[in-house]
Protein backbone atom coordinates (compact mmCIF):
# COMPACT_ATOMS: atom_id res chain seq x y z
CA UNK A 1 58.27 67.07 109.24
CA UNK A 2 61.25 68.30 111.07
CA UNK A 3 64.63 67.43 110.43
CA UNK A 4 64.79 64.98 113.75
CA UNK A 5 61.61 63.72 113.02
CA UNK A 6 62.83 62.82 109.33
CA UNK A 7 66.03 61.16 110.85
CA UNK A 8 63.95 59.25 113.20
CA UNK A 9 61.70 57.62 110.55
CA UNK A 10 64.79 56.98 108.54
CA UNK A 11 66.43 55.04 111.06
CA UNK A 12 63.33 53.68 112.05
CA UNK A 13 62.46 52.17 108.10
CA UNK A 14 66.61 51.12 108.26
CA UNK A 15 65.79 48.54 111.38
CA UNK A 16 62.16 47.38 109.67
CA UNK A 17 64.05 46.40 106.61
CA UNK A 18 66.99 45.04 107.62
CA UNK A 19 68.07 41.41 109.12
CA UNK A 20 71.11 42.17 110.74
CA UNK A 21 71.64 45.32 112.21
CA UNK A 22 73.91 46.50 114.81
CA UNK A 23 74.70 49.40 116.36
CA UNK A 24 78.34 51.25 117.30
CA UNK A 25 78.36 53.51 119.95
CA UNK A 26 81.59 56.19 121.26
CA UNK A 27 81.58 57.83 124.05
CA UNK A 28 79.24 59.98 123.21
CA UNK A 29 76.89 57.67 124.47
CA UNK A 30 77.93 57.66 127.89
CA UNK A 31 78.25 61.46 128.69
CA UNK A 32 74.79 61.76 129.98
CA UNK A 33 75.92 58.87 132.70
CA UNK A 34 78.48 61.14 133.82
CA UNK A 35 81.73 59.64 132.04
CA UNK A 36 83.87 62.32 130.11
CA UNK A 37 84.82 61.05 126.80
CA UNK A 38 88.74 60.76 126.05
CA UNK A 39 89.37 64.00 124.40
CA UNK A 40 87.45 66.67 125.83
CA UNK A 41 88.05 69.25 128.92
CA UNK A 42 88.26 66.66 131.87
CA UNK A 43 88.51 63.49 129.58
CA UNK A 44 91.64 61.00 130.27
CA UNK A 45 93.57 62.21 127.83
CA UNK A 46 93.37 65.99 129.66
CA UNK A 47 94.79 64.59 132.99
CA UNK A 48 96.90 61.41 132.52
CA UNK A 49 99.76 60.52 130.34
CA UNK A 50 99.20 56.92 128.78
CA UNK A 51 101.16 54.07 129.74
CA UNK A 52 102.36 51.74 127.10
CA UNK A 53 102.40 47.99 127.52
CA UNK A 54 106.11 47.80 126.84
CA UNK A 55 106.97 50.33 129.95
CA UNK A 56 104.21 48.48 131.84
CA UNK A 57 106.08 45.17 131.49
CA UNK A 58 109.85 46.77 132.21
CA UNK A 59 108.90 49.01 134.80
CA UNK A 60 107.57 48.88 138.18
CA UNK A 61 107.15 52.30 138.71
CA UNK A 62 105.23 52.72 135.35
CA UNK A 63 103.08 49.79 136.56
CA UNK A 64 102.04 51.63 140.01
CA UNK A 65 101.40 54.79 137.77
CA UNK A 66 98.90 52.30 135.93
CA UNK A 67 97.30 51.21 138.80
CA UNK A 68 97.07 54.70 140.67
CA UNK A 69 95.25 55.80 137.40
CA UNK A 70 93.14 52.99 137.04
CA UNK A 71 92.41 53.10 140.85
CA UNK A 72 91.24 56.83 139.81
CA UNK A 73 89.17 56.00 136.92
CA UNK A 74 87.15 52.84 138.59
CA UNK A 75 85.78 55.78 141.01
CA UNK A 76 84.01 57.18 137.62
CA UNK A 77 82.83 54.11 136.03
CA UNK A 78 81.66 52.02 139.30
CA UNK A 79 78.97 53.99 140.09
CA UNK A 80 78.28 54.92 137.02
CA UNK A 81 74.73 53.91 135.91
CA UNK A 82 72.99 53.56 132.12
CA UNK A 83 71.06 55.95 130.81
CA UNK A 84 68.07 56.04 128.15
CA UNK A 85 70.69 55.38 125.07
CA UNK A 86 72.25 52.00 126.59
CA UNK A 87 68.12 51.10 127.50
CA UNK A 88 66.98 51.48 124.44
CA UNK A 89 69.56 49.47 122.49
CA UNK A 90 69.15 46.95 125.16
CA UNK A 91 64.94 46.84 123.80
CA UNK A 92 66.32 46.88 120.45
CA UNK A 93 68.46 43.89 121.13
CA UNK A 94 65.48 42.03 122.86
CA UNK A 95 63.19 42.92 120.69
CA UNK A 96 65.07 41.30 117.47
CA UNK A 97 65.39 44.95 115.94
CA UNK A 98 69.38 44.87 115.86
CA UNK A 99 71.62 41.86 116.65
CA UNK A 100 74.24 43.45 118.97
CA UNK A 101 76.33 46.48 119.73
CA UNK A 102 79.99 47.17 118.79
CA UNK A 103 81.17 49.55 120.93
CA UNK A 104 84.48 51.56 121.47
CA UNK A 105 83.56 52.62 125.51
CA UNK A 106 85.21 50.54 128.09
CA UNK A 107 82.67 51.67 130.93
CA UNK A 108 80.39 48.17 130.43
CA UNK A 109 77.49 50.16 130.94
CA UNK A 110 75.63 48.40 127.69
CA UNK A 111 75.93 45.58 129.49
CA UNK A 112 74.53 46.83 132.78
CA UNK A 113 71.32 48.09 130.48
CA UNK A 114 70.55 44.61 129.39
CA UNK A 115 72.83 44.16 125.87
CA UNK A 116 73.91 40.64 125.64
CA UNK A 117 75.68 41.14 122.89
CA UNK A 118 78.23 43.68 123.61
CA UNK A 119 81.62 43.87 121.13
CA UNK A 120 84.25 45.78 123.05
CA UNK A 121 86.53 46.65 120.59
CA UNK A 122 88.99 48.80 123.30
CA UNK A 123 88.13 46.18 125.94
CA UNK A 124 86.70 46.61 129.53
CA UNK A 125 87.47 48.82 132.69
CA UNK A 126 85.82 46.99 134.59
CA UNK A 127 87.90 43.95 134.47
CA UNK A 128 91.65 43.05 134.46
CA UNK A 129 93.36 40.00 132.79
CA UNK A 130 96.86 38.45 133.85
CA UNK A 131 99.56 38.55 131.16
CA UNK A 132 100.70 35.29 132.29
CA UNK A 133 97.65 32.88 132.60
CA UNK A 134 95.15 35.43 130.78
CA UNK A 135 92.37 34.54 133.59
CA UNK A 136 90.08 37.46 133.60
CA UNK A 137 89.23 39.36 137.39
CA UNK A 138 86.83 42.05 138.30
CA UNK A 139 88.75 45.39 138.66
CA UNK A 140 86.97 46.05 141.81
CA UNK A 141 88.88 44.17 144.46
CA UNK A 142 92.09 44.63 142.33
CA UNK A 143 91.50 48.27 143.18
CA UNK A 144 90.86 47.55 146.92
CA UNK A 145 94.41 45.51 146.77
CA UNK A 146 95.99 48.13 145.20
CA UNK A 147 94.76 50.64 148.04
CA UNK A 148 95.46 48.18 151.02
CA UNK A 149 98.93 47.68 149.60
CA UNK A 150 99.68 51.07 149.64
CA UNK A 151 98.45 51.92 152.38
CA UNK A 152 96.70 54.45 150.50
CA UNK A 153 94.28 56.65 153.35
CA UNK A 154 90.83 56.63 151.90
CA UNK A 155 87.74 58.90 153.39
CA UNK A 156 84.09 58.13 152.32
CA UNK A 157 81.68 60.57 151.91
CA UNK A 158 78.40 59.16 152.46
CA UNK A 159 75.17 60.73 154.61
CA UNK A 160 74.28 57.68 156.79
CA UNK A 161 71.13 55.29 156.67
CA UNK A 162 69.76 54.71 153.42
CA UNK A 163 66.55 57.46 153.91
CA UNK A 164 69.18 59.93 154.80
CA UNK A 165 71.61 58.93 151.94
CA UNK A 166 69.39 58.53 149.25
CA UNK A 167 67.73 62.52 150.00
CA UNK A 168 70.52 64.22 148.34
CA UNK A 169 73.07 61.45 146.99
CA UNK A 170 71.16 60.43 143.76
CA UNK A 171 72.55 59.74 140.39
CA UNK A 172 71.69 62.10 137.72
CA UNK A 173 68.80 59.22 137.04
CA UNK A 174 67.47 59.83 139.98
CA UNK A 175 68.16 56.78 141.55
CA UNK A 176 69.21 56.76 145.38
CA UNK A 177 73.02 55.40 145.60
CA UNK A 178 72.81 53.86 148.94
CA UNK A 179 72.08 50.09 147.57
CA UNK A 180 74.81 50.90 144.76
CA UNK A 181 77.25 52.01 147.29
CA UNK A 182 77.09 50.36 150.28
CA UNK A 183 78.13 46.46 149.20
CA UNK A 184 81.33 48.42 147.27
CA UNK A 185 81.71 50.41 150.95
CA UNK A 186 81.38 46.95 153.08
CA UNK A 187 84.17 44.72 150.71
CA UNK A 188 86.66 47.79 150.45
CA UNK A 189 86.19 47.83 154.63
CA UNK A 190 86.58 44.23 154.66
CA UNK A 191 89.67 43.93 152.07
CA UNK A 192 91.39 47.97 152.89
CA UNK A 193 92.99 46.95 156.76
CA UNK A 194 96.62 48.79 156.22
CA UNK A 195 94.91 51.94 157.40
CA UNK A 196 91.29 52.94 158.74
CA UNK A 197 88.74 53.99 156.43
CA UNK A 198 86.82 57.09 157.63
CA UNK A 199 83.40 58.35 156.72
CA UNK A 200 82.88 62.38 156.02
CA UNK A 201 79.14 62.85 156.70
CA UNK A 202 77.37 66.17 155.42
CA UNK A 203 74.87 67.28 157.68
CA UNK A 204 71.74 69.52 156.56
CA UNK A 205 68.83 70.41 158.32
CA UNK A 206 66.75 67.55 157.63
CA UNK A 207 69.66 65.10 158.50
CA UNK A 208 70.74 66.10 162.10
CA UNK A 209 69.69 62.52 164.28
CA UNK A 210 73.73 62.73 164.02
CA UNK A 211 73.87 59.63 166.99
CA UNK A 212 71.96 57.44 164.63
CA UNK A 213 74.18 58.68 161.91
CA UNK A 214 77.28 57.93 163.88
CA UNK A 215 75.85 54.47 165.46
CA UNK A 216 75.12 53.21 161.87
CA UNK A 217 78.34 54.10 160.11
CA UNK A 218 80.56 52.54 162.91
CA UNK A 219 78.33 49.63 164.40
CA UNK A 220 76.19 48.71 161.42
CA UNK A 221 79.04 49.25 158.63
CA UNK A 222 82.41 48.99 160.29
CA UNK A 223 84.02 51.98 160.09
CA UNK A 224 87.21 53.07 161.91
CA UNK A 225 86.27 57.01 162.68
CA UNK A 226 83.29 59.17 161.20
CA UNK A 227 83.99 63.03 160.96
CA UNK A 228 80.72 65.44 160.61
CA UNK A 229 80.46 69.02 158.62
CA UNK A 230 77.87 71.19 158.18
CA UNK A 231 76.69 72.07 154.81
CA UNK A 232 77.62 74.98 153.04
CA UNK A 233 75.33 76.62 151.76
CA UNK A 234 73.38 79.77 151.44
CA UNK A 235 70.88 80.50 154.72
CA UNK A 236 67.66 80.57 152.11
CA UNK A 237 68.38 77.14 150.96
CA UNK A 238 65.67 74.59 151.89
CA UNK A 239 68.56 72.50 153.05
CA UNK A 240 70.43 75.39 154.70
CA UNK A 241 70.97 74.82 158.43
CA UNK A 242 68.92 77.30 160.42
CA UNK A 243 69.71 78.47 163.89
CA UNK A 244 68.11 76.49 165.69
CA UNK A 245 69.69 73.12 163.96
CA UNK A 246 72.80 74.86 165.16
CA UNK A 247 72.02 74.45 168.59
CA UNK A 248 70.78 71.12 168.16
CA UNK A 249 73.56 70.21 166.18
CA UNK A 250 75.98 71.20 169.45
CA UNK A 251 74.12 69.39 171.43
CA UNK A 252 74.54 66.14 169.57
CA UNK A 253 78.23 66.35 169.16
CA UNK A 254 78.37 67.20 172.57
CA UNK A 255 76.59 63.61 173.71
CA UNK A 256 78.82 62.08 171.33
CA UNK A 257 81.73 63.72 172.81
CA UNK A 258 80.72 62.69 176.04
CA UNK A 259 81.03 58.87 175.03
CA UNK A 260 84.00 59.81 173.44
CA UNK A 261 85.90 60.83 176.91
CA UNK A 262 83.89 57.76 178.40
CA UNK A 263 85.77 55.73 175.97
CA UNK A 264 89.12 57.12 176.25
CA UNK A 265 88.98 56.96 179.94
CA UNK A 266 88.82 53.84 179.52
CA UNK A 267 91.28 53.18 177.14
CA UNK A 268 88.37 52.00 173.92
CA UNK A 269 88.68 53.31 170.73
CA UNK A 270 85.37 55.79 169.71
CA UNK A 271 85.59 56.53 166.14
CA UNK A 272 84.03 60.52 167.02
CA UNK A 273 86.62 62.30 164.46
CA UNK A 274 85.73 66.06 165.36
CA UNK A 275 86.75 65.23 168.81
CA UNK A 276 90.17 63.50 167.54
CA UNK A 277 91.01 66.28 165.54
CA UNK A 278 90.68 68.69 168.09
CA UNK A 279 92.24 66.98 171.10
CA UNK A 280 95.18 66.56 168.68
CA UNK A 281 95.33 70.12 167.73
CA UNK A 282 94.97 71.82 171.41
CA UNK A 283 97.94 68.72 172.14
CA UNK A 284 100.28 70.12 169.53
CA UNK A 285 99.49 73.60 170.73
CA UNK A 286 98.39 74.86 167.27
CA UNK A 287 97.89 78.14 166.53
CA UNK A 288 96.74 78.49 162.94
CA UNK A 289 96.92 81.45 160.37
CA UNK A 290 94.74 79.87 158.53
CA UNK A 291 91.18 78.09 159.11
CA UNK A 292 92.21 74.89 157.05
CA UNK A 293 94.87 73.58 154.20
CA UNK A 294 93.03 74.98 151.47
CA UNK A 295 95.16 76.81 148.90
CA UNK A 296 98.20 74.90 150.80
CA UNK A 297 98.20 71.18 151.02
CA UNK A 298 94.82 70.53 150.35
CA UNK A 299 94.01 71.39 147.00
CA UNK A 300 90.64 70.45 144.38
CA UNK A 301 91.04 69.41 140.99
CA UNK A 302 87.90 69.37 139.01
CA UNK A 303 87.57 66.96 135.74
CA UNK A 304 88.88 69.12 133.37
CA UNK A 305 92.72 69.40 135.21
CA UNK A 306 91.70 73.08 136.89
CA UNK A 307 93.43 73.06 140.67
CA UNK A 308 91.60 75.05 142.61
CA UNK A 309 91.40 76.16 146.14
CA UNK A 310 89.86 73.06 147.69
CA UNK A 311 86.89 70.19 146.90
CA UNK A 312 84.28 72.54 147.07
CA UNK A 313 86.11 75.26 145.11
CA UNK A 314 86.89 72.38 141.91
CA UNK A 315 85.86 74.36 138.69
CA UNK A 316 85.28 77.87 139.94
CA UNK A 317 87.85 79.71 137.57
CA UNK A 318 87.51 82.49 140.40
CA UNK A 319 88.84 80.42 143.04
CA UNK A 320 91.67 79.10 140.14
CA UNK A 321 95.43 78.56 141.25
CA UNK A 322 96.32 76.81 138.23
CA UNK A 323 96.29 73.26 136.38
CA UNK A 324 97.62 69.59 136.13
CA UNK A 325 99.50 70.46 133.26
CA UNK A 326 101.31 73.88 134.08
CA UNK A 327 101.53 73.32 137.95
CA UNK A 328 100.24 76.36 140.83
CA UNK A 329 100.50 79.92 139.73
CA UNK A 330 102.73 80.85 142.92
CA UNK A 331 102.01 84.17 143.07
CA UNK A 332 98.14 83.74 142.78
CA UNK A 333 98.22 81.67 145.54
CA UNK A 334 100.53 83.48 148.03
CA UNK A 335 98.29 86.52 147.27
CA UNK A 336 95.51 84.40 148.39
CA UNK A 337 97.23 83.66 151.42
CA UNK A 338 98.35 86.76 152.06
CA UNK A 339 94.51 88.37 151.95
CA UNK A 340 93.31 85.88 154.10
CA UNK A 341 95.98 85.57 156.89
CA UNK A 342 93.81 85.46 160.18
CA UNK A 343 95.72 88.22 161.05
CA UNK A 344 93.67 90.66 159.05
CA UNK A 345 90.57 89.28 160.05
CA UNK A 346 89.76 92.13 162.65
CA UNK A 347 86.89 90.82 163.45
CA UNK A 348 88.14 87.55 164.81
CA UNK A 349 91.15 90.03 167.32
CA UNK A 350 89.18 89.86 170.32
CA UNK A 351 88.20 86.01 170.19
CA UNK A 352 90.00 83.35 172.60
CA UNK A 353 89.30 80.80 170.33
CA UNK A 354 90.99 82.55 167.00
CA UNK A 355 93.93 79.72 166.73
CA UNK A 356 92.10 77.38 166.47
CA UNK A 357 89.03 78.54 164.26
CA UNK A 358 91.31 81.54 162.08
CA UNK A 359 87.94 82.78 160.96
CA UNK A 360 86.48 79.16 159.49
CA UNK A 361 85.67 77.95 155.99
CA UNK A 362 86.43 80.19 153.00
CA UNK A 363 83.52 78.53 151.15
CA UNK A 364 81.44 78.71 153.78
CA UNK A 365 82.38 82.57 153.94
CA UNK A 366 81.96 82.83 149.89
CA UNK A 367 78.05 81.10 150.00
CA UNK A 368 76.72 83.24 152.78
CA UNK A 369 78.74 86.75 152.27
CA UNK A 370 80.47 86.71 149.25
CA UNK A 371 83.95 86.83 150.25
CA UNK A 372 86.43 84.16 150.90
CA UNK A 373 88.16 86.46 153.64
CA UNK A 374 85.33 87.25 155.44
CA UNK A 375 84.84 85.53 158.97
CA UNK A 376 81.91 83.01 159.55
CA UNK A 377 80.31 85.08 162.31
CA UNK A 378 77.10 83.33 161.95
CA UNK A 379 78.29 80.43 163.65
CA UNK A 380 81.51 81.88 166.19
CA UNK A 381 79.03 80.95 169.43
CA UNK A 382 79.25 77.58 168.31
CA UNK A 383 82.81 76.99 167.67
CA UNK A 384 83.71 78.91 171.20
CA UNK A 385 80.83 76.13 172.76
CA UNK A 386 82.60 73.14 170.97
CA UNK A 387 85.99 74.54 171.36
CA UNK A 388 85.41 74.83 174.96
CA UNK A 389 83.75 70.95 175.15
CA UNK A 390 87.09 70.19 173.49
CA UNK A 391 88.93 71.73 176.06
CA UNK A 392 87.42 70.51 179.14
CA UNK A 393 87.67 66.81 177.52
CA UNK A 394 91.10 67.68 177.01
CA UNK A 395 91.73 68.49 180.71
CA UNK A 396 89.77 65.41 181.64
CA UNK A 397 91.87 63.17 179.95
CA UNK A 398 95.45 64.99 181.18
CA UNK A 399 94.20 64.20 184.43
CA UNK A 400 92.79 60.79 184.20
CA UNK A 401 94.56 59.08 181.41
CA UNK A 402 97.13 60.93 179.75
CA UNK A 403 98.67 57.86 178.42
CA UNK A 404 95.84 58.49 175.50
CA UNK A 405 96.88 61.75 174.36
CA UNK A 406 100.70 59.98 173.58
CA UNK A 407 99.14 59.19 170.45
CA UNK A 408 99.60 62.83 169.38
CA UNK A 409 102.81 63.25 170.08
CA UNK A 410 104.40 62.17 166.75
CA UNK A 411 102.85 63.20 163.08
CA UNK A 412 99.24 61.97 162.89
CA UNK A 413 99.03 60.55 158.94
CA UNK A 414 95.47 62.03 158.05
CA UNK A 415 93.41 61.16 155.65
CA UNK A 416 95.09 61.53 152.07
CA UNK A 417 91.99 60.92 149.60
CA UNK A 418 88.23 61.30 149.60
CA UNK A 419 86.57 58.86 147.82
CA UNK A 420 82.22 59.74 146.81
């Protein structure tokens, strides 16, 4: 018999004899749902300092520190689903084989499984009591309040209908997160109305019906803009975005740019972000040296308190600039910068439409050649083609309604967090 075997019929002979068993579970338990315990590389301890009840009560600063943590940590415990450890003590439980669970986790996830009888010993994340009246709240709409209060600029990313959504965006059950998602998506939408709530939709090439996409996230949902990016990816992924989608791809954001100008002719909101984005950079006259704010403003920390270069960069230690706790390694990052200026992109000298592409996405450039600096020749025809719709929409407008472009002429507050 092997030694887990042996363990198992140990336990197994504890439960048969005993008449009141129950079970305490750590966080161990939870790792497999995607939760980081406390102490480890990317636990809570690892990226926030602790807040004491004391300073919580004295200190309104240390109480929006509290709430822009706990506004963090809902994101990893609300979608957060049980896995084969909660479901089996939840049998147990039903079965009569233990009585309960004492737990020290705070993610309620023994609950979700089925445990009636759950002993939080730490308490609950996933609800919120007043120190006045002690009534108890669900920590989901305090969160939403807390956002909507200050004005905090939120970004969604979610694929679109539910058969689109639920192809790649699956737990690490397996279980599609559209019907998990969505009611969160709709009450933040209906509470969050300081500032728009955007949707960032990935597109791969079996997900390209990008009007249906686009009519469903703004019609059917409610929200304010919806932005579109191809996936990054290497060309012999089954998901990769062949040539071909490229074209159709232009073709769709050109129809949608076309109801765009429609729109703004006539002075109605159209939620097409690519189109926004562009108008407002060809308005300000930009003329970048580099393809995006990675490695400047826009940086990725992954769960263990690594900053890295962007999102999609979070936990490469080659794409590293330093961490939460010791701050940017300044010279590692203007030697980034300096490699990657667009002015030693050679290959990009010759193209009109160089300030305002600088060569495109680094990790684009890193999954199909290699090398953050390279340019993203594979796809240069199509940002001349959309850079050129852009353009000629652009002209439209300055002749027809340039009232609408006024909106650019001040600082445009984008989008300061990107929720999953």
């Amino acid at each position: 018999m092997t030694t887990n075997a042996a363990a198992i019929e140990m336990v197994a002979s504890w439960l048969a004899s005993s008449r009141s068993a129950v079970v305490l579970t750590g966080a161990g338990i939870s790792t497999e749902s995607g939760i980081p315990d406390f102490r480890s590389p990317g636990g809570v301890w690892s990226k926030y300092r602790t807040v004491y009840y004391d300073e919580f009560l004295e200190s309104a600063d240390a109480r929006y520190e509290y709430w822009r943590q706990k506004c963090e940590m809902h994101r990893e415990f609300a979608y957060a689903q049980p896995n084969v450890g909660h479901q089996v003590l939840a049998r147990w439980e039903a079965s009569g084989c233990i009585r309960g669970v004492i737990t020290q986790n705070i993610d309620g996830l023994h609950q979700i499984a089925g445990s009636g009888r759950v002993l939080e010993l730490h308490g609950t994340a996933r609800q919120a009591a007043c120190i006045d009246c002690r009534a108890r709240y669900e920590i989901g709409p305090l969160v939403e309040q807390f956002l909507a209060q200050n004005r905090v600029g939120v970004t969604i990313s979610i694929d679109g209908p539910k058969e689109v959504q639920d192809q790649f965006r699956v737990f690490a059950n397996g279980t599609g997160s559209y019907d998990i998602v969505m009611p969160k998506i709709r009450e933040l939408l209906r509470r969050h109305r300081t500032r728009p709530v955007g949707a960032r939709v990935t597109l791969t090439t079996n997900q390209l019906d990008i009007r249906r996409i686009f009519q469903h996230l703004t019609e059917e949902v409610g929200f304010w803009e919806v932005g579109f990016a191809p996936v990054t990816t290497a060309p012999n992924r089954d998901y990769a975005i062949a040539e071909d989608g490229f074209d159709s791809m232009l073709r769709q954001f050109q129809a949608l740019a076309a109801d765009f100008l429609e729109a703004a002719l006539q002075g109605r909101h159209h939620g097409f972000s690519n189109v926004k984005d562009t108008l407002e950079e060809i308005h300000k006259g930009v003329s970048k040296p580099f393809p995006c704010g990675a490695g400047l403003g826009l940086l990725g920390v992954s769960t263990d308190g690594d900053v890295a270069l962007c999102h999609r960069f979070a936990g490469s230690d080659a794409h590293k600039l330093g961490t939460v706790r010791t701050g940017i390694d300044r010279l590692v990052q203007i030697g980034f910068l300096e490699k990657h200026h667009i002015a030693d992109k050679t290959d990009c000298s010759q193209c009109w439409a160089r300030p305002m592409c600088a060569g495109g996405c680094y990790h684009e450039a890193h999954t199909r050649y290699g090398d953050t600096a390279r340019p993203n020749l594979h796809y240069c025809e199509w940002i001349r083609a959309w850079t050129d719709t852009c353009l000629r929409i652009y002209g439209e407008l300055s002749a027809r309604n340039p009232g609408f472009l006024e909106q650019f002429d001040d600082k445009v507050e984008h989008e300061t967090s990107q929720v999953s």
